[in-house]
N, C-alpha and C. Protein backbone atom coordinates (compact mmCIF):
# COMPACT_ATOMS: atom_id res chain seq x y z
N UNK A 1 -7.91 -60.71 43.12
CA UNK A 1 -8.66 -61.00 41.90
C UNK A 1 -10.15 -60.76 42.15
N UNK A 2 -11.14 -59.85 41.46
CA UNK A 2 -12.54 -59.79 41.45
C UNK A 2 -12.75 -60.69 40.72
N UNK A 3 -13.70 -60.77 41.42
CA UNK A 3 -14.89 -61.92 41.07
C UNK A 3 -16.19 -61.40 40.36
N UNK A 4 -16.82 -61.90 39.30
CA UNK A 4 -17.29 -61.59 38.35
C UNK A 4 -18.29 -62.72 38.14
N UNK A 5 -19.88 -61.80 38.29
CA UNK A 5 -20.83 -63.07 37.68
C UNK A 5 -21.55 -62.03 36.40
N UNK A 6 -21.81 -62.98 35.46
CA UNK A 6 -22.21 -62.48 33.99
C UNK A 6 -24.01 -63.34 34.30
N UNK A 7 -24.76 -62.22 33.74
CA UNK A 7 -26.45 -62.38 33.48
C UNK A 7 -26.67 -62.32 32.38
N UNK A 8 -27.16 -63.26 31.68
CA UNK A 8 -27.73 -63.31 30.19
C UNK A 8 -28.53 -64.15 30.21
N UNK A 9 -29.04 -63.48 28.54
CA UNK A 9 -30.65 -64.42 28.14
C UNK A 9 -30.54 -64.89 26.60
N UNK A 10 -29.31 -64.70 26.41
CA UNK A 10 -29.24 -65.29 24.74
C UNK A 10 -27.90 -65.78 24.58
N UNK A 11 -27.13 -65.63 23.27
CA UNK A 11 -26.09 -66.41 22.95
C UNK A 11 -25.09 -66.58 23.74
N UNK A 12 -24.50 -65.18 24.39
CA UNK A 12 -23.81 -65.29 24.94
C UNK A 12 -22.26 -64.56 24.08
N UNK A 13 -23.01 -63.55 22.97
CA UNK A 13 -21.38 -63.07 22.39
C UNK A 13 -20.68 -62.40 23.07
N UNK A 14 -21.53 -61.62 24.07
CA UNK A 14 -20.56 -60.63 24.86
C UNK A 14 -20.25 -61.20 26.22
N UNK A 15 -20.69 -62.38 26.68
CA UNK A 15 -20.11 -63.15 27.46
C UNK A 15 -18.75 -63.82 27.21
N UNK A 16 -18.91 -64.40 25.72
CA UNK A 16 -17.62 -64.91 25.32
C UNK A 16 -16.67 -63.94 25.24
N UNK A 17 -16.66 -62.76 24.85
CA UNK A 17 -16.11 -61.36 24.80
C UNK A 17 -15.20 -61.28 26.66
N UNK A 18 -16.25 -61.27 27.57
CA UNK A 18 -15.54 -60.99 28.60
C UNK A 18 -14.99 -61.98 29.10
N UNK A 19 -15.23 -63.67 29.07
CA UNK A 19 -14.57 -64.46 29.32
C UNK A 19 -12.90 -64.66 28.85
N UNK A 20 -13.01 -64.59 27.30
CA UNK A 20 -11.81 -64.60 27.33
C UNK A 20 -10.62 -63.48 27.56
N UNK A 21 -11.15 -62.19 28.13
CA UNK A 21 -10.70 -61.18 28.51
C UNK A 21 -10.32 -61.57 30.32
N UNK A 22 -11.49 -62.04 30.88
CA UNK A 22 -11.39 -62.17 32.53
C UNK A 22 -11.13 -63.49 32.98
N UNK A 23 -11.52 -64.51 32.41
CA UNK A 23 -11.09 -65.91 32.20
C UNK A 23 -11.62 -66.49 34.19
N UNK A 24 -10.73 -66.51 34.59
CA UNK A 24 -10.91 -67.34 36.07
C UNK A 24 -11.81 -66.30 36.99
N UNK A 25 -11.72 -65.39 36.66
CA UNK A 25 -12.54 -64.22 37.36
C UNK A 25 -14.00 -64.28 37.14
N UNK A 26 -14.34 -64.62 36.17
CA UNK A 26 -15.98 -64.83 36.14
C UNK A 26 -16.25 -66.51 36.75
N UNK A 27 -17.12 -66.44 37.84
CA UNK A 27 -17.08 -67.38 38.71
C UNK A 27 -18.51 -67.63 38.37
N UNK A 28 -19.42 -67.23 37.82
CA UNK A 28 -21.06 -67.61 37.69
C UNK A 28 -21.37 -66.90 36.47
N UNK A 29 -22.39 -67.89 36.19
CA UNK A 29 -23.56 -67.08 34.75
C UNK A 29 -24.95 -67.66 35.14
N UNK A 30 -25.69 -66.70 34.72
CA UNK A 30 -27.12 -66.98 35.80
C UNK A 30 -27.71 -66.56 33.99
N UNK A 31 -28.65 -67.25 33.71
CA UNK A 31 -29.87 -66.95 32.79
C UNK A 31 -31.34 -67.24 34.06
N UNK A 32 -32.18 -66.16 32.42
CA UNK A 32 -33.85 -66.18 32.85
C UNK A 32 -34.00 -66.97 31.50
N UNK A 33 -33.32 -67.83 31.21
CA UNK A 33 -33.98 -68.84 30.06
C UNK A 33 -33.45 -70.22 29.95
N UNK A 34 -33.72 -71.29 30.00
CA UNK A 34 -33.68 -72.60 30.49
C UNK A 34 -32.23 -72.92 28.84
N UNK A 35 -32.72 -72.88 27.83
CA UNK A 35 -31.77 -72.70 26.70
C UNK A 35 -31.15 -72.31 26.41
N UNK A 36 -30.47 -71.15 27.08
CA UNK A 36 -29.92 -69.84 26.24
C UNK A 36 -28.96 -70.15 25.93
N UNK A 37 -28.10 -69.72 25.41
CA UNK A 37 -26.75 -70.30 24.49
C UNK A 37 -25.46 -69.97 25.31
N UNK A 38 -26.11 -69.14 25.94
CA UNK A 38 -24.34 -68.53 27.28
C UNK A 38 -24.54 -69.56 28.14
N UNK A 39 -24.91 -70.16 28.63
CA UNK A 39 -24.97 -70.94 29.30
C UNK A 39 -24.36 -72.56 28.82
N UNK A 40 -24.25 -72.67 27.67
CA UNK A 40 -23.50 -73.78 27.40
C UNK A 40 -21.90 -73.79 26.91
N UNK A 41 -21.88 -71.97 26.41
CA UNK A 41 -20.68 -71.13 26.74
C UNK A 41 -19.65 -71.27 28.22
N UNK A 42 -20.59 -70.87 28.71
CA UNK A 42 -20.55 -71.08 30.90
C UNK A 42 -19.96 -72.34 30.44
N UNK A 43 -20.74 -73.64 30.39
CA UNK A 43 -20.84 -74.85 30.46
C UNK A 43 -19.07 -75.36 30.12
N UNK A 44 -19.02 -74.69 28.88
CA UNK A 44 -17.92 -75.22 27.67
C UNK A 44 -16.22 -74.74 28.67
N UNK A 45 -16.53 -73.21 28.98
CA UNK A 45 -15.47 -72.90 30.11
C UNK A 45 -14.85 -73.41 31.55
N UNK A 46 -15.89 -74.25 32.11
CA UNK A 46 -16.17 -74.85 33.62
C UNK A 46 -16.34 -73.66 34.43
N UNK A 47 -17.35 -73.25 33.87
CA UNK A 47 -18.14 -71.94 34.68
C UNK A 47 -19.81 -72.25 35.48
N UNK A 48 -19.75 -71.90 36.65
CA UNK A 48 -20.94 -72.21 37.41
C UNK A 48 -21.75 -71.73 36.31
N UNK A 49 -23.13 -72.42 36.29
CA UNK A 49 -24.27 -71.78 35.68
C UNK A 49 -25.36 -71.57 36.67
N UNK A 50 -26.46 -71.40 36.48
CA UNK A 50 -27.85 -71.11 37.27
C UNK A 50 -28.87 -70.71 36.18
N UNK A 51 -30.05 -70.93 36.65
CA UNK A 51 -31.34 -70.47 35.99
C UNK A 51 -32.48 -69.63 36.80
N UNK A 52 -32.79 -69.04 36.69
CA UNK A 52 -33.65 -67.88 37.28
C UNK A 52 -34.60 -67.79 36.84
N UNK A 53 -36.00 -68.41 36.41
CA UNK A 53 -37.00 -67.91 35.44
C UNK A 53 -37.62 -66.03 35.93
N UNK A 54 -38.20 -65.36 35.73
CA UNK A 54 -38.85 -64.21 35.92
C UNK A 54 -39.37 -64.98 37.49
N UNK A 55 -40.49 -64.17 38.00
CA UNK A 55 -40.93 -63.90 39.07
C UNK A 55 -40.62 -62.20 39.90
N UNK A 56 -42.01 -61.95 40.74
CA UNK A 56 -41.56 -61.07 41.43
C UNK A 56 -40.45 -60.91 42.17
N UNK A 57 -40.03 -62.09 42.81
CA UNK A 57 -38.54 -62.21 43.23
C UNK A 57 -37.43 -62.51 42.67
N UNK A 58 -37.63 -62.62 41.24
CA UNK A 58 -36.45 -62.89 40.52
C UNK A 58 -35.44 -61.95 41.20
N UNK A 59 -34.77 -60.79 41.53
CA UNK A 59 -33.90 -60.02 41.91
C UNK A 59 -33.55 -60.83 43.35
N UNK A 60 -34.29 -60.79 43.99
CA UNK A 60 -34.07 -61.63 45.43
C UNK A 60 -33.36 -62.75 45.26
N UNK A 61 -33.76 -63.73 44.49
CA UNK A 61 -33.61 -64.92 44.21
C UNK A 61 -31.94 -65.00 43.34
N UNK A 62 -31.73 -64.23 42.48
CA UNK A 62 -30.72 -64.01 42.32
C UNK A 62 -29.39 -63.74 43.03
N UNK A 63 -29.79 -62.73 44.61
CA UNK A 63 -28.99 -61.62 45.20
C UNK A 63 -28.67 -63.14 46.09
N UNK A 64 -29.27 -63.74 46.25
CA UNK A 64 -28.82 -64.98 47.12
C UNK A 64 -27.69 -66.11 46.87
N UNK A 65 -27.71 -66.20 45.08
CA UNK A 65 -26.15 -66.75 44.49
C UNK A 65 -25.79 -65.55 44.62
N UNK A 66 -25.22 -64.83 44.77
CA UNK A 66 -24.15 -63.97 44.82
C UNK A 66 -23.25 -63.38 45.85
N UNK A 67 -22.85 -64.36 46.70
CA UNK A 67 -21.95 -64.61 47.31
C UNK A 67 -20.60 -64.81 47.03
N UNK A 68 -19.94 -62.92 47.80
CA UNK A 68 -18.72 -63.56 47.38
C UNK A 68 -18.34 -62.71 45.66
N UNK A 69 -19.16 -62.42 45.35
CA UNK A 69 -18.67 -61.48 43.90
C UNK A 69 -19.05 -60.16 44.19
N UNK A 70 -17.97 -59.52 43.33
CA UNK A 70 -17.77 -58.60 43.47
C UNK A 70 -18.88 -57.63 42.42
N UNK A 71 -19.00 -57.49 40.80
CA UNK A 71 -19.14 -56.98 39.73
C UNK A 71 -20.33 -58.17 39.12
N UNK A 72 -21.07 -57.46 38.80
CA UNK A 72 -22.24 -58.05 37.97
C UNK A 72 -22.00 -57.21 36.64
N UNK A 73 -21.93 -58.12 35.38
CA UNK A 73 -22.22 -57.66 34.24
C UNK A 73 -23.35 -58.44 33.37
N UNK A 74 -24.27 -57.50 32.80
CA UNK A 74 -25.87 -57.87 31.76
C UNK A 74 -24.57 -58.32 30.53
N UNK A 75 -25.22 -58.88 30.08
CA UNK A 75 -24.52 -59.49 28.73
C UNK A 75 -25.64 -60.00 28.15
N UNK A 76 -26.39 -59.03 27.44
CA UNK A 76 -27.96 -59.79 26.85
C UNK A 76 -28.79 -60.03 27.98
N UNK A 77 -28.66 -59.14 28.84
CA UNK A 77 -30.24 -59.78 29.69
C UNK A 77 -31.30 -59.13 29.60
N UNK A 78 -32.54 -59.95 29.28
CA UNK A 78 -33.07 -59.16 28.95
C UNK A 78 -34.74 -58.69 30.08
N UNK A 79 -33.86 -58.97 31.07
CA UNK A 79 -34.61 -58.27 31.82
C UNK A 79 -34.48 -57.00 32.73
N UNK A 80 -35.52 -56.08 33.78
CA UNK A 80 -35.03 -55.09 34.61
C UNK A 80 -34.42 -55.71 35.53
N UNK A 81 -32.96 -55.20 35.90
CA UNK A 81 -32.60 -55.06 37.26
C UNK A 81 -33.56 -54.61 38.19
N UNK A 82 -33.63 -54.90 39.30
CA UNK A 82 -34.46 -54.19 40.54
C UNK A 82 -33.92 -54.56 41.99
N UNK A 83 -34.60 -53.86 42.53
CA UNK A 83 -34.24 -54.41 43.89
C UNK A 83 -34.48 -55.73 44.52
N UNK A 84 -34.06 -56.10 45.93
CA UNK A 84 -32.66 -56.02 45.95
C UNK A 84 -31.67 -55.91 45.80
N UNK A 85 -31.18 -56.48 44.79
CA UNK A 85 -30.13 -56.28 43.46
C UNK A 85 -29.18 -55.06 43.47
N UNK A 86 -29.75 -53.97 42.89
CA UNK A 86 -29.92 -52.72 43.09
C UNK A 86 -28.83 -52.10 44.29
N UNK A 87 -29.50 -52.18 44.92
CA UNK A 87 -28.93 -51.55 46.29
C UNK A 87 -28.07 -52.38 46.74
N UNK A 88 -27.87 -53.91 46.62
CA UNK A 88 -26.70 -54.91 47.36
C UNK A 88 -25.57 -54.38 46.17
N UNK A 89 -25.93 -54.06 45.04
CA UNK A 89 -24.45 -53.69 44.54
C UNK A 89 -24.24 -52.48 43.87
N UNK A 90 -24.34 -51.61 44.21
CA UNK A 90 -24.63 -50.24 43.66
C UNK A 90 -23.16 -49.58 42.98
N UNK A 91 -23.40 -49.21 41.75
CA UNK A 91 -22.58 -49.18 40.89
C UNK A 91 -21.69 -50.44 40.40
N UNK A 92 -21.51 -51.08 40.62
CA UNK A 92 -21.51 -52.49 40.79
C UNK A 92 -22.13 -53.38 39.70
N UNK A 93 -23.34 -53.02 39.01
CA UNK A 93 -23.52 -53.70 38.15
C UNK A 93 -23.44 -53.06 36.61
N UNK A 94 -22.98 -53.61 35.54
CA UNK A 94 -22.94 -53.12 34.14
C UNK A 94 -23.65 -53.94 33.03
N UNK A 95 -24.31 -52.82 32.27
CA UNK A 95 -24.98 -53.57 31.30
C UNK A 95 -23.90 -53.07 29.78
N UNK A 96 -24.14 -54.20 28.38
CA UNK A 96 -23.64 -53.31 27.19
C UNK A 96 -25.06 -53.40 26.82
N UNK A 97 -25.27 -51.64 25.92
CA UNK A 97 -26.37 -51.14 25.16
C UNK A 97 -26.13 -51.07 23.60
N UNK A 98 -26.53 -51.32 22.74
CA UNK A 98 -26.45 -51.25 21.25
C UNK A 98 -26.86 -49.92 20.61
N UNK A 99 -26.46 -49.33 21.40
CA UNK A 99 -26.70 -47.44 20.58
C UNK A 99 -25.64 -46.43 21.79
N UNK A 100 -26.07 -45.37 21.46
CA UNK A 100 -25.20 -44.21 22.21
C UNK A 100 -25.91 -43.33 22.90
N UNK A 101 -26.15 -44.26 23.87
CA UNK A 101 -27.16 -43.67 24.98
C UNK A 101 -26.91 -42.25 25.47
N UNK A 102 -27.77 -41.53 25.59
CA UNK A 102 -29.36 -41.92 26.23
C UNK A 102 -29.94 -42.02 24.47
N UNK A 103 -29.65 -41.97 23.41
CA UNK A 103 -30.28 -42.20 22.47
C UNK A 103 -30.28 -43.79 22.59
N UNK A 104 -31.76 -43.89 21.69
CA UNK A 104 -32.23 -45.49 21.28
C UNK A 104 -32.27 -46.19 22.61
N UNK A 105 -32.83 -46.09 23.50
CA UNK A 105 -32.95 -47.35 25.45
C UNK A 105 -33.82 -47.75 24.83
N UNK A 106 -33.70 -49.13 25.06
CA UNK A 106 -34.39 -50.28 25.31
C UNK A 106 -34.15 -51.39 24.15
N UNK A 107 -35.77 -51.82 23.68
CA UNK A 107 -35.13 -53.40 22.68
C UNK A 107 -34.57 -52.71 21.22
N UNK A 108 -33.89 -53.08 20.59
CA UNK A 108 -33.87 -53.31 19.05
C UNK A 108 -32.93 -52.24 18.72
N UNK A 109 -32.36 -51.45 20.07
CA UNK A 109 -31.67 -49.81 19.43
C UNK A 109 -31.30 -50.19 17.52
N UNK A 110 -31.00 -50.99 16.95
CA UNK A 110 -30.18 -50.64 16.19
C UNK A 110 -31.23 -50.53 14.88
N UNK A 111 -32.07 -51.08 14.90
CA UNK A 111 -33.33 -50.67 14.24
C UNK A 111 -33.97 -49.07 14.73
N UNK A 112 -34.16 -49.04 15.50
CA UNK A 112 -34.44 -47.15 16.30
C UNK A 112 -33.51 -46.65 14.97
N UNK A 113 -32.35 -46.92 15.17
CA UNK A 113 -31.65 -45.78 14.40
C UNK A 113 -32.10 -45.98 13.09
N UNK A 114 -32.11 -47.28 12.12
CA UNK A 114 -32.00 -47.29 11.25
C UNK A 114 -33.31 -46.56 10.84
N UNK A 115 -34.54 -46.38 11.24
CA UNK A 115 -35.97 -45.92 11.49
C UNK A 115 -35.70 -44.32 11.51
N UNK A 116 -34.81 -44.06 12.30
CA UNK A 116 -34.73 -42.93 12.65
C UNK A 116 -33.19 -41.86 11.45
N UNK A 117 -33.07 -42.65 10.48
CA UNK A 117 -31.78 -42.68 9.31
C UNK A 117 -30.69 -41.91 9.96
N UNK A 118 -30.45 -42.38 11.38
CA UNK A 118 -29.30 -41.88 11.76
C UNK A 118 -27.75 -42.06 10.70
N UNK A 119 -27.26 -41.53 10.77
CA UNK A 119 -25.97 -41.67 10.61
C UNK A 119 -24.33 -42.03 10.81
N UNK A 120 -25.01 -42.37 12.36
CA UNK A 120 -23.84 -42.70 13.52
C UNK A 120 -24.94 -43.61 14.33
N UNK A 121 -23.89 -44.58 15.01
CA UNK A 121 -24.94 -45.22 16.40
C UNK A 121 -23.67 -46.06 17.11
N UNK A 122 -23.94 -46.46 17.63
CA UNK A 122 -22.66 -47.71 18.01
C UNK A 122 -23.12 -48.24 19.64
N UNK A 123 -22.69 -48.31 20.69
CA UNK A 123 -22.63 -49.07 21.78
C UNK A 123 -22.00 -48.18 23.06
N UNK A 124 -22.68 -48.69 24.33
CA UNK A 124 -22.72 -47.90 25.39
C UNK A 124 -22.54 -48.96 26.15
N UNK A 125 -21.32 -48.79 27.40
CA UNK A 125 -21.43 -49.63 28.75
C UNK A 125 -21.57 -48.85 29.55
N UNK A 126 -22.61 -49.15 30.45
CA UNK A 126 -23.14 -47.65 31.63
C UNK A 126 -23.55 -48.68 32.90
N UNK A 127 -23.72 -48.21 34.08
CA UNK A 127 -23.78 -48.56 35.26
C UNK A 127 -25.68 -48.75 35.54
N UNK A 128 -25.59 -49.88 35.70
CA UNK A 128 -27.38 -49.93 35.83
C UNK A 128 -28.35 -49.47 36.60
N UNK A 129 -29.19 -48.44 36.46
CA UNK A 129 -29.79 -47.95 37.57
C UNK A 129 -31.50 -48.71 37.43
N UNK A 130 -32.28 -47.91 38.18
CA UNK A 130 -33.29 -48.28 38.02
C UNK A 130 -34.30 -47.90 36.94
N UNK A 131 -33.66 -47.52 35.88
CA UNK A 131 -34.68 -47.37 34.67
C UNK A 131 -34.13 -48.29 33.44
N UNK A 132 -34.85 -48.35 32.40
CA UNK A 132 -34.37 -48.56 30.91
C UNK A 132 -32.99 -47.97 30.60
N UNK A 133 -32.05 -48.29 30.47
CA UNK A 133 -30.71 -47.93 29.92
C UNK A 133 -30.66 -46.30 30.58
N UNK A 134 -30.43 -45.77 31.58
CA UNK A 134 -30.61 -44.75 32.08
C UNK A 134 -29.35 -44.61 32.85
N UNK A 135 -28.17 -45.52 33.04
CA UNK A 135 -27.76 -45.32 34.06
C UNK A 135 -26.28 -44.79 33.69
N UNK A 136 -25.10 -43.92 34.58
CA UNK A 136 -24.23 -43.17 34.00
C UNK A 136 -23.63 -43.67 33.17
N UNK A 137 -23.02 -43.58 32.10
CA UNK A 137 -22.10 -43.55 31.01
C UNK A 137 -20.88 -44.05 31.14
N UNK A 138 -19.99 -44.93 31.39
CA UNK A 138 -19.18 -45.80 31.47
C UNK A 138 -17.57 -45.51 29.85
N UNK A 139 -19.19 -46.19 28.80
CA UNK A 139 -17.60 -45.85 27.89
C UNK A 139 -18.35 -46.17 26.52
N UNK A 140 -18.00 -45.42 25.30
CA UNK A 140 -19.11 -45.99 24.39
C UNK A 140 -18.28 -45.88 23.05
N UNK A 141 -18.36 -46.19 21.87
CA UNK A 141 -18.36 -46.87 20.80
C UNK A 141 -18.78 -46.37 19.48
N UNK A 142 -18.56 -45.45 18.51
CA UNK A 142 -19.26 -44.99 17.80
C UNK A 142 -19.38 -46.22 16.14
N UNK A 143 -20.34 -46.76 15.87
CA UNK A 143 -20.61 -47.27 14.48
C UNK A 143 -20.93 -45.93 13.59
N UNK A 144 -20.71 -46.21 12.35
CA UNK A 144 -20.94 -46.08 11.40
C UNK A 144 -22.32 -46.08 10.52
N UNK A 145 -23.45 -45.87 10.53
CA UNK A 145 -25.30 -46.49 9.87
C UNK A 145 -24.29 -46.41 7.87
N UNK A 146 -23.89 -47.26 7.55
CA UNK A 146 -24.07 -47.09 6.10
C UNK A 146 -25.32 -47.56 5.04
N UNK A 147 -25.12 -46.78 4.15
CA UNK A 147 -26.50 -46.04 3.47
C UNK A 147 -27.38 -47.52 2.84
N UNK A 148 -26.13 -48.72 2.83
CA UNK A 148 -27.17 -50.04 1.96
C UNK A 148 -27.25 -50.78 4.24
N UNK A 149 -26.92 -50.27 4.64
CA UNK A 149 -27.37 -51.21 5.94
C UNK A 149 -28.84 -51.39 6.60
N UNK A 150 -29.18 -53.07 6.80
CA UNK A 150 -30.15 -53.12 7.15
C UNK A 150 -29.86 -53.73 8.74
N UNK A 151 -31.09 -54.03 9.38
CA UNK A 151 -31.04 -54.25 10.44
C UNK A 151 -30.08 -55.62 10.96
N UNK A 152 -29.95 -56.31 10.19
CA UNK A 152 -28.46 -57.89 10.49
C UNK A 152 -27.43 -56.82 10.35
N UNK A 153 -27.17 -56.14 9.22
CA UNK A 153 -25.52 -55.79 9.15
C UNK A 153 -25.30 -55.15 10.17
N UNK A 154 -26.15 -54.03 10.26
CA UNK A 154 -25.80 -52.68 11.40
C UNK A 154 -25.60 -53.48 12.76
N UNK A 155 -26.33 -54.21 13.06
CA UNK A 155 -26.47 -55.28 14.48
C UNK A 155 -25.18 -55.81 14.96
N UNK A 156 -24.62 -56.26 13.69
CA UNK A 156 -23.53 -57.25 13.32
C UNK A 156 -21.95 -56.21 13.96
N UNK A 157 -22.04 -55.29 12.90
CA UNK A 157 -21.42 -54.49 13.41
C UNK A 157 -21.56 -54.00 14.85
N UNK A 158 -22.27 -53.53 15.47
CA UNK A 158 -22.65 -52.67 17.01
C UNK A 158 -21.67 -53.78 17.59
N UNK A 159 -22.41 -55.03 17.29
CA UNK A 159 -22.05 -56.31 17.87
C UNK A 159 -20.33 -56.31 17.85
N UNK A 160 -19.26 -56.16 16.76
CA UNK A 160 -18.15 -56.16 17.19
C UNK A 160 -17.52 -55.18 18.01
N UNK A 161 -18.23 -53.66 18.37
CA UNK A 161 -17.52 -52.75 18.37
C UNK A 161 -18.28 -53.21 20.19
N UNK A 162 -19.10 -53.97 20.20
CA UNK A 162 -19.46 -54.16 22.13
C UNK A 162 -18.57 -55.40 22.29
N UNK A 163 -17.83 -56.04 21.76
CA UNK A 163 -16.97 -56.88 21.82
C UNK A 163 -15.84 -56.27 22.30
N UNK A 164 -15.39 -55.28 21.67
CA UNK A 164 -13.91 -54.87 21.79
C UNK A 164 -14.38 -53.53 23.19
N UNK A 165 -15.52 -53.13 23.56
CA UNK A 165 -16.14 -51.92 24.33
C UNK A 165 -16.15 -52.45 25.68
N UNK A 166 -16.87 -53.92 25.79
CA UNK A 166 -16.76 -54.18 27.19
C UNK A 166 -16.23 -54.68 28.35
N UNK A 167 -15.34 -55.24 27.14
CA UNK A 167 -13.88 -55.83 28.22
C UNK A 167 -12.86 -54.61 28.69
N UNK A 168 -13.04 -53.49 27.96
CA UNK A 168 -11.83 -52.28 28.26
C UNK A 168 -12.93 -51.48 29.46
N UNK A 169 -14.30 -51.49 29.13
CA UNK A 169 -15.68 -50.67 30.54
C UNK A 169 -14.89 -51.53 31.87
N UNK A 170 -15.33 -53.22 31.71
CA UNK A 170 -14.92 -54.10 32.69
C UNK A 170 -13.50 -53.36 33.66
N UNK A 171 -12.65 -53.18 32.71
CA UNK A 171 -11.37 -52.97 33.59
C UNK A 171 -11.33 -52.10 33.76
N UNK A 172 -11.85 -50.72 33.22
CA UNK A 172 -12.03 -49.21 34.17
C UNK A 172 -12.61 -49.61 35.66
N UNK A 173 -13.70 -50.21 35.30
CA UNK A 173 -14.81 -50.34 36.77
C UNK A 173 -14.03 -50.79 38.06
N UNK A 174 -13.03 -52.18 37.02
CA UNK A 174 -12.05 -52.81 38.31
C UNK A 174 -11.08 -52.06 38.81
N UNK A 175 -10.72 -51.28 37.83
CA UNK A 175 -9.65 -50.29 38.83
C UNK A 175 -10.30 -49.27 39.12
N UNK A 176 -11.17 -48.68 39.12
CA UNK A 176 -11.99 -47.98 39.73
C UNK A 176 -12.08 -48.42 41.23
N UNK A 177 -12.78 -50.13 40.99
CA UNK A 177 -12.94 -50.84 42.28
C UNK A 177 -11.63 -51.21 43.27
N UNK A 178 -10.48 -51.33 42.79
CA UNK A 178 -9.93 -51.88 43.53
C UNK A 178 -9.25 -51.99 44.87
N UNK A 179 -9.60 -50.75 45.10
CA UNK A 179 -9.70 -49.84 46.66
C UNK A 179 -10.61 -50.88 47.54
N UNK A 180 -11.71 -50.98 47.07
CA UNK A 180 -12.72 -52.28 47.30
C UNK A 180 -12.36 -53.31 47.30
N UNK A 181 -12.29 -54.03 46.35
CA UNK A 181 -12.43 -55.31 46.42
C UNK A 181 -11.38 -56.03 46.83
């Protein structure tokens, strides 16, 4: 069984997404925010939690709970990966993106599009490297932009289709991994 720690900085939908997909396998949830809502998610499951505020060593400081797991997945975090990090788990870690990368990296993709009157957008799980949403392509998701959508609906939507996107990324990666782990 891999072992699985989830990083987030907000509610926690796509945490709940992979929990009840991986269930005993996610062994930690680490936030950079003292409140965040995955974390009482964590809480509600009997899932380790942790808090991390920023710092230059935030990555360090992190790489030190992580003992013992295998797969790091971003679930809303909203910070850079970096090193240490990085290099202790290489390919190894996954973020979900709210567009169809390399279009729209970084905050708000789903506004980008709507700005940009795309017509299509949807969601990307890709392997984290060291840039803004840069890293290979995993498995992605196509939405729909319809013509009365504003920035809640379109969101809303991305939002179910990374629900149903990152629990099926998750289990490529693991059998990918399992030579490993």
């Amino acid at each position: 069984m891999a072992k699985i720690a989830v990083l987030g900085s907000g509610t926690g939908s796509n945490f709940q997404a992979l929990v009840e997909e991986f269930g005993d396998e996610i062994v930690l949830v680490i936030s950079d925010q003292p409140g965040a809502g995955i974390l009482e998610k964590a809480k509600a499951f009997g899932i380790p939690t942790a808090v991390e505020v920023g710092g230059a060593d935030l990555s360090a400081r992190i790489l030190k709970r992580l003992g013992g797991v295998d797969l790091i997945c971003l679930a809303g975090y909203m910070r850079l990966v970096k090193e240490p990090l990085l290099s202790a788990f290489p390919n190894r870690i996954l973020n979900i993106h709210p567009s169809l990368l390399p279009k729209y990296p970084g905050k708000a993709a789903w506004e980008q599009a709507l700005a940009d009157q795309a017509e299509v957008t949807g969601c990307t799980v890709h392997y984290v490297d060291a840039g803004i949403d840069t890293g290979e392509v995993i498995l992605q998701e196509k939405v729909e932009v319809l013509i009365d959508d504003t920035a809640t609906t379109l969101h809303a939507r991305i939002q179910i289709a990374e629900h149903r996107v990152y629990p099926q990324a998750v289990k490529r990666v693991l059998k990918k991994m399992s030579g490993r782990v």
